[in-house]
N, C-alpha and C. Protein backbone atom coordinates (compact mmCIF):
# COMPACT_ATOMS: atom_id res chain seq x y z
N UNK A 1 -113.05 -13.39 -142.23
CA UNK A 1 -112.19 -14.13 -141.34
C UNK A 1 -110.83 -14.29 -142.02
N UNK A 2 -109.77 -14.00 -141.04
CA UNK A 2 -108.23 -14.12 -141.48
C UNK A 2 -108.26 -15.89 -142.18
N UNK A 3 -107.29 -15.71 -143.28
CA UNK A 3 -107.26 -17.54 -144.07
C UNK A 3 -106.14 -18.11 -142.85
N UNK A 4 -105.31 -17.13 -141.88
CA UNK A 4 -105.52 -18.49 -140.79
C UNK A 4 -105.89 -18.90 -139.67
N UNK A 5 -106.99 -18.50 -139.84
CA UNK A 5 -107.78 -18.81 -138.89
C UNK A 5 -108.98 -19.66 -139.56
N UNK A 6 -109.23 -19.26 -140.35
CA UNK A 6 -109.88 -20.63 -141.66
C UNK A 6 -109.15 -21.72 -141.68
N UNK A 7 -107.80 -21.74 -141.83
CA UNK A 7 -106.95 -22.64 -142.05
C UNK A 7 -107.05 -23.84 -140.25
N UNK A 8 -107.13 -23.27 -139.56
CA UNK A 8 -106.78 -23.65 -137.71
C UNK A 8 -108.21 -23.66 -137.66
N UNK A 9 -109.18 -23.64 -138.06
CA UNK A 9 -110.65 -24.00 -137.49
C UNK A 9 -111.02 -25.73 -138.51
N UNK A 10 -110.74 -25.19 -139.64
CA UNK A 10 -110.69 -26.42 -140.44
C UNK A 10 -109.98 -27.22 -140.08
N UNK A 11 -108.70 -27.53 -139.72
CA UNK A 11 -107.81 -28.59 -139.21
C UNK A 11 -108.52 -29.23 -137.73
N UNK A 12 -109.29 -28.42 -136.99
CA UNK A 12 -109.62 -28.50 -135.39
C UNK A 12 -110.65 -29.28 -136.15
N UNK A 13 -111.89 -29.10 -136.88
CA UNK A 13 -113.18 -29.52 -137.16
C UNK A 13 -112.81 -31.38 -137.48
N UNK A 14 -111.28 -31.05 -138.61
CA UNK A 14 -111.21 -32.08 -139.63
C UNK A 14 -110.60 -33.94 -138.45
N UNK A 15 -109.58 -32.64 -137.30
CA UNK A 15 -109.60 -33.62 -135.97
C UNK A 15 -110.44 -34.24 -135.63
N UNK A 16 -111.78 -33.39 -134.98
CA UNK A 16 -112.63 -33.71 -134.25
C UNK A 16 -113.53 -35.04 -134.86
N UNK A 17 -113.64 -34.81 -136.04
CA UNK A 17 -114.36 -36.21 -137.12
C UNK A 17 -113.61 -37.09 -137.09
N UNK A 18 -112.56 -36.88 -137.20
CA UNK A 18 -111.37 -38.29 -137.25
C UNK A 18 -111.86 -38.80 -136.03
N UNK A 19 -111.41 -37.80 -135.22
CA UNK A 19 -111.11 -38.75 -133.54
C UNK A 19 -112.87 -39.48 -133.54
N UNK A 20 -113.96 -38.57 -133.58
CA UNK A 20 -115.66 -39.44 -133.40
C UNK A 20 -115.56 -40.55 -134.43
N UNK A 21 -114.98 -40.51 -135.35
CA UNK A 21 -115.12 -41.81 -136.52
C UNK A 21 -114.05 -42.63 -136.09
N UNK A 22 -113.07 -43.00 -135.71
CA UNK A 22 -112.31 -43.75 -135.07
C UNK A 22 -113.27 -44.30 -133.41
N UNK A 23 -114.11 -43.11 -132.93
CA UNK A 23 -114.37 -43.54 -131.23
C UNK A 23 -115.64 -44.32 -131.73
N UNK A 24 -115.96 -43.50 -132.85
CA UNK A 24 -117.77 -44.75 -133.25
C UNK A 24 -116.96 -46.17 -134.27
N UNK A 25 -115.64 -46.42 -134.59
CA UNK A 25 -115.12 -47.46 -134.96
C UNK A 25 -115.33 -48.24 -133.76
N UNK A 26 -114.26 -47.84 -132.42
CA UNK A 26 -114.20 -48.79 -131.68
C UNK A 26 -114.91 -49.24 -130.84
N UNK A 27 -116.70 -48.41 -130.52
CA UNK A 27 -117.73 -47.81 -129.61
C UNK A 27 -118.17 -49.16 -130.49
N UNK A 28 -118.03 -49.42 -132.29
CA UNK A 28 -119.28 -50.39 -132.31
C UNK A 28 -118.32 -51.29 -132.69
N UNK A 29 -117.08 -51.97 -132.74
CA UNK A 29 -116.76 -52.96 -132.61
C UNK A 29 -116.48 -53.54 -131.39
N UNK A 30 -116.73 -52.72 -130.38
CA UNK A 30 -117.19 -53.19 -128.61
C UNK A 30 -118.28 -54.03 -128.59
N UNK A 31 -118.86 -52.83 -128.24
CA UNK A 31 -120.34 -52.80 -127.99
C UNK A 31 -121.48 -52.83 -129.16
N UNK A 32 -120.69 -53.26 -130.41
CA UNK A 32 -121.64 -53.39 -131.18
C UNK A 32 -123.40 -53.89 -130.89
N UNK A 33 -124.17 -53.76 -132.19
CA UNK A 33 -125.76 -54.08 -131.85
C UNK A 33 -125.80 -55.24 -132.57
N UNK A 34 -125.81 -55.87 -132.29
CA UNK A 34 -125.40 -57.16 -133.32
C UNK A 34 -126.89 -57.68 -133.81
N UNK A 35 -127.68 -57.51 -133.59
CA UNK A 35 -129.33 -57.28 -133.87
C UNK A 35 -129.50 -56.62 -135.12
N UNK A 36 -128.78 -55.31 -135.66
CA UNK A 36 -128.79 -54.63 -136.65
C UNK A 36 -127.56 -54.95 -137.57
N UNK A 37 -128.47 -55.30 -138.97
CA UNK A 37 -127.42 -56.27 -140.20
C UNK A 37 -126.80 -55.46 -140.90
N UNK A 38 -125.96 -55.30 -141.94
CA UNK A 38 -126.23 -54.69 -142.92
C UNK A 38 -125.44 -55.97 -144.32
N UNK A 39 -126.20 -56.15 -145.21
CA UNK A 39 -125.90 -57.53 -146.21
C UNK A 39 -125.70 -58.48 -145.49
N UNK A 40 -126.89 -58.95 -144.45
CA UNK A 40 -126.26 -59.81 -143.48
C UNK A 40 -125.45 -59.73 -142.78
N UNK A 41 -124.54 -59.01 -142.54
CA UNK A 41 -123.52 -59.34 -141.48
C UNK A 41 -123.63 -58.33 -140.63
N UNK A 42 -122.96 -58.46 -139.09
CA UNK A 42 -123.49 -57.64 -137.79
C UNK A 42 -122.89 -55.91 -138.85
N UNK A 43 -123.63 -55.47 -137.68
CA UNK A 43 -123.17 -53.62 -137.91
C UNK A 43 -122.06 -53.27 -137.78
N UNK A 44 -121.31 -53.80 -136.60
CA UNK A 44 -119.74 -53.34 -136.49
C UNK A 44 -118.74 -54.34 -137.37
N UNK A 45 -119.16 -55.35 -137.87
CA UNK A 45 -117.92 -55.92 -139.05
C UNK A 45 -118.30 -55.02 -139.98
N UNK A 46 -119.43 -54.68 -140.67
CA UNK A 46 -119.84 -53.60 -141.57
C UNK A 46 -119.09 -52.30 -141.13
N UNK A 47 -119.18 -51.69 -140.14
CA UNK A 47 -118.60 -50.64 -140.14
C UNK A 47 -116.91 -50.48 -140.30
N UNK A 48 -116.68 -51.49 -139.38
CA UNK A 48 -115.11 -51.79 -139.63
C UNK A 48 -114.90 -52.01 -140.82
N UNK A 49 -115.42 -52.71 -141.87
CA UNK A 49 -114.70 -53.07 -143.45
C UNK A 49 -114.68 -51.84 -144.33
N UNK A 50 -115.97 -51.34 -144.24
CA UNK A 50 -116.31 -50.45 -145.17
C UNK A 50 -117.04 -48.85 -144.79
N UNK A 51 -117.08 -48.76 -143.86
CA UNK A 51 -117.85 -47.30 -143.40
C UNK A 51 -116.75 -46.91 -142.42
N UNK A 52 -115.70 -47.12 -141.79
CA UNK A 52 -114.81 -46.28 -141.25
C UNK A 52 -113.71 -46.05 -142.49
N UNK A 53 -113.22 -46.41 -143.51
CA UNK A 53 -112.74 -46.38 -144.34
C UNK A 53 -113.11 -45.54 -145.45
N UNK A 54 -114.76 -45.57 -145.77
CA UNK A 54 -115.52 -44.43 -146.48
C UNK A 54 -115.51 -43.34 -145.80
N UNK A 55 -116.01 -43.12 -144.55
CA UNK A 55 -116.54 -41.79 -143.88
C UNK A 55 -114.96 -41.22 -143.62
N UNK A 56 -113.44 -41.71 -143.60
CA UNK A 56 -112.10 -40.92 -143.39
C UNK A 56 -112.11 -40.42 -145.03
N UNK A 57 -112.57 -41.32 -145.86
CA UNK A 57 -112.07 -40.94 -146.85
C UNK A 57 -112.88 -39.64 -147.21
N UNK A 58 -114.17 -39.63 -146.79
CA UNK A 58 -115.02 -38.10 -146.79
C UNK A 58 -114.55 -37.37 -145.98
N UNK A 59 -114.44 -37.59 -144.92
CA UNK A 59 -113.60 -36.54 -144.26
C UNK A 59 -112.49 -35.82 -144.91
N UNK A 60 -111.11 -36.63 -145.53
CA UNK A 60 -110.43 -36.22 -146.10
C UNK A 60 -110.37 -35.39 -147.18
N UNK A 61 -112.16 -35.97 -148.30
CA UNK A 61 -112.10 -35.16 -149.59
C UNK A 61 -112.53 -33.54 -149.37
N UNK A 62 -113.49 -33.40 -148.05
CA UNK A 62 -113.80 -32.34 -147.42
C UNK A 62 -112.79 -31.47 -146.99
N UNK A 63 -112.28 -31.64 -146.22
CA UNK A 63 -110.69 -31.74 -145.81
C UNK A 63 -109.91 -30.94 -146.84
N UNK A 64 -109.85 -31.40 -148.32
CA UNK A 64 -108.50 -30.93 -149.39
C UNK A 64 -109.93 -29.85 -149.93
N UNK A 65 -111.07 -30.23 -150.10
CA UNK A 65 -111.58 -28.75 -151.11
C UNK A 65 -111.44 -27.93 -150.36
N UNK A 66 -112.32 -27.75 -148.74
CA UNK A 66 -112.24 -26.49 -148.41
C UNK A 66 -110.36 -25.88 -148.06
N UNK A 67 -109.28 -26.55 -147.80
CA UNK A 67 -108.05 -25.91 -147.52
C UNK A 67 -107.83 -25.71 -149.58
N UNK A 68 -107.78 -25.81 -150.36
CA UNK A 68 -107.93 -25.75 -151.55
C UNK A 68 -108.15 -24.45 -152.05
N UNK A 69 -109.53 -24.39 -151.35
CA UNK A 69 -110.54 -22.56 -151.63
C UNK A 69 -109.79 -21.81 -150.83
N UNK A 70 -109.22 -22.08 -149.49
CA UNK A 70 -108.37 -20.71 -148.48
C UNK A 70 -107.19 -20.83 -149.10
N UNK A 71 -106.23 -21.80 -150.17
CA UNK A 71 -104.77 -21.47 -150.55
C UNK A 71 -105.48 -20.46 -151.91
N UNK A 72 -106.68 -20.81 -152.30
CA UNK A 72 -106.64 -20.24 -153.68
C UNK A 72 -106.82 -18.74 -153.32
N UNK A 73 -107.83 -18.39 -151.72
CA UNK A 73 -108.14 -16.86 -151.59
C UNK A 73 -106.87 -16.67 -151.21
N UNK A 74 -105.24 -16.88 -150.52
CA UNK A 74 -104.54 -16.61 -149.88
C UNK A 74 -103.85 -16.15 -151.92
N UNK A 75 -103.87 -16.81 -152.33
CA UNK A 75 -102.63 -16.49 -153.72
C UNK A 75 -103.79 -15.13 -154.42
N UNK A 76 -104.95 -15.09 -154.26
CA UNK A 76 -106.04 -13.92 -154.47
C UNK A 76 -105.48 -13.05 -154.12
N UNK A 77 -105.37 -12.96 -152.64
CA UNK A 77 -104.94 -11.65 -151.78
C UNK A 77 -103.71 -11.18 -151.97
N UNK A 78 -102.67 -12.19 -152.32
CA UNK A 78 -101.22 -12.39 -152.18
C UNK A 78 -100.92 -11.54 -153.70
N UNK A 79 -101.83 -11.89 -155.05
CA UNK A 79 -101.47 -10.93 -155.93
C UNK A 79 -102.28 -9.79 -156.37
N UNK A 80 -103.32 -9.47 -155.23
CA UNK A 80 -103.75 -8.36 -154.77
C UNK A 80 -102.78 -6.95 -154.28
N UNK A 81 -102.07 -7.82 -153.34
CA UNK A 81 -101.14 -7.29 -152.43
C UNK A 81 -99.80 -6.56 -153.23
N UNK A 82 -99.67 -7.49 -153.71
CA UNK A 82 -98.52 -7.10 -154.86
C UNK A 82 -98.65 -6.16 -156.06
N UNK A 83 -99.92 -6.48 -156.69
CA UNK A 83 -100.23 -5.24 -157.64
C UNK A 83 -100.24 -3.85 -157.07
N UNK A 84 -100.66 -3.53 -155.83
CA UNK A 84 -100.57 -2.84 -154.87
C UNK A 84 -99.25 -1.82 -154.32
N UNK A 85 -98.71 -3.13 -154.66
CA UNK A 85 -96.89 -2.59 -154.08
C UNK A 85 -96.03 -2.18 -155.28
N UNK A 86 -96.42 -3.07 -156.07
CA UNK A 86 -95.57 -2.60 -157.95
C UNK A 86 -95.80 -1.58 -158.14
N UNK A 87 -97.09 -0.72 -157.93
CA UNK A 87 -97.20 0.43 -158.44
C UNK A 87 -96.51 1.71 -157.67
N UNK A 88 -95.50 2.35 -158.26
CA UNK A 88 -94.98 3.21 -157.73
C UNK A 88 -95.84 4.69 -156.98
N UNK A 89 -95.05 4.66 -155.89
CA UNK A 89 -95.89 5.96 -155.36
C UNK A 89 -96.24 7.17 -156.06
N UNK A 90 -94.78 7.42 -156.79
CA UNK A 90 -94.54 8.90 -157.21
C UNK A 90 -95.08 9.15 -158.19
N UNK A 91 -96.13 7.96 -158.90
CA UNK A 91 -97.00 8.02 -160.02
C UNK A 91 -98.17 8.74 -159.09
N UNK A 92 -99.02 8.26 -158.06
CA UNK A 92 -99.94 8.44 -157.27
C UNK A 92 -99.72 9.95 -157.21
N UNK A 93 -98.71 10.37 -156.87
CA UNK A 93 -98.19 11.86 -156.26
C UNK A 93 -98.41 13.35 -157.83
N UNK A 94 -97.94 12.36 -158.75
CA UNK A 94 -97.84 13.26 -159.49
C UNK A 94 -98.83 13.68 -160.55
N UNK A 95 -100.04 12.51 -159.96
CA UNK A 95 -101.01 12.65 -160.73
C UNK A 95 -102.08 13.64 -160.16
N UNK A 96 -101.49 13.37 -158.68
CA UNK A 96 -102.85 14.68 -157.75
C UNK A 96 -101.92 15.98 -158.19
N UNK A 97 -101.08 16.07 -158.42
CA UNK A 97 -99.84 17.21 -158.43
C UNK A 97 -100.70 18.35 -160.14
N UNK A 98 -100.63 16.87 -160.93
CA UNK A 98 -101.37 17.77 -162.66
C UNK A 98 -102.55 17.93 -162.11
N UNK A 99 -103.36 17.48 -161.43
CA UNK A 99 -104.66 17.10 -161.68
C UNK A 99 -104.99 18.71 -161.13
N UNK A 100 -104.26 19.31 -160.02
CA UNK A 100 -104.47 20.53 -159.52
C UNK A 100 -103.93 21.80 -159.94
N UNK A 101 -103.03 21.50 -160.99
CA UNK A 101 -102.64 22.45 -162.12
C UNK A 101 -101.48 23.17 -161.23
């Protein structure tokens, strides 16, 4: 797969979690279950203090490794590309040229 299209699937994915972790922020400080505790206190003050704040921040660390690994294959390819181009043609040429006497 092209790195941008790695790059534009990862950003779409890294959206889509934001926006469900923000909609399950405000889904349970609605409609919270207030029946279900966590250290005593309802589920949606729990989620609001400390689990929409953790789960962006996972999102985010997810987020920087994998764009991390596609800048590192892009500078891979990039001095792939270049070793490629430094090397002069007329070396290529003149080596099939001896090689056939």
């Amino acid at each position: 797969m092209k790195t941008h299209v790695k790059e534009a699937t990862t950003t779409l994915v890294t959206f889509l979690a934001l926006v469900g972790t923000v909609h399950a922020g405000i889904w349970f400080s609605l409609f919270g279950v207030p029946e279900v505790t966590v250290l005593n206190w309802p589920f949606h003050y729990f989620w609001f203090v400390v689990g929409a704040w953790a789960s962006i921040f996972a999102i985010y660390w997810g987020y920087h490794r994998v764009v991390d690994g596609i800048e590192e294959e892009k500078r891979r390819l990039g001095d792939d590309h270049a070793r490629v181009e430094d090397r002069p043609p007329a070396v290529v040429g003149e080596q099939s040229r001896t090689e056939r006497g």
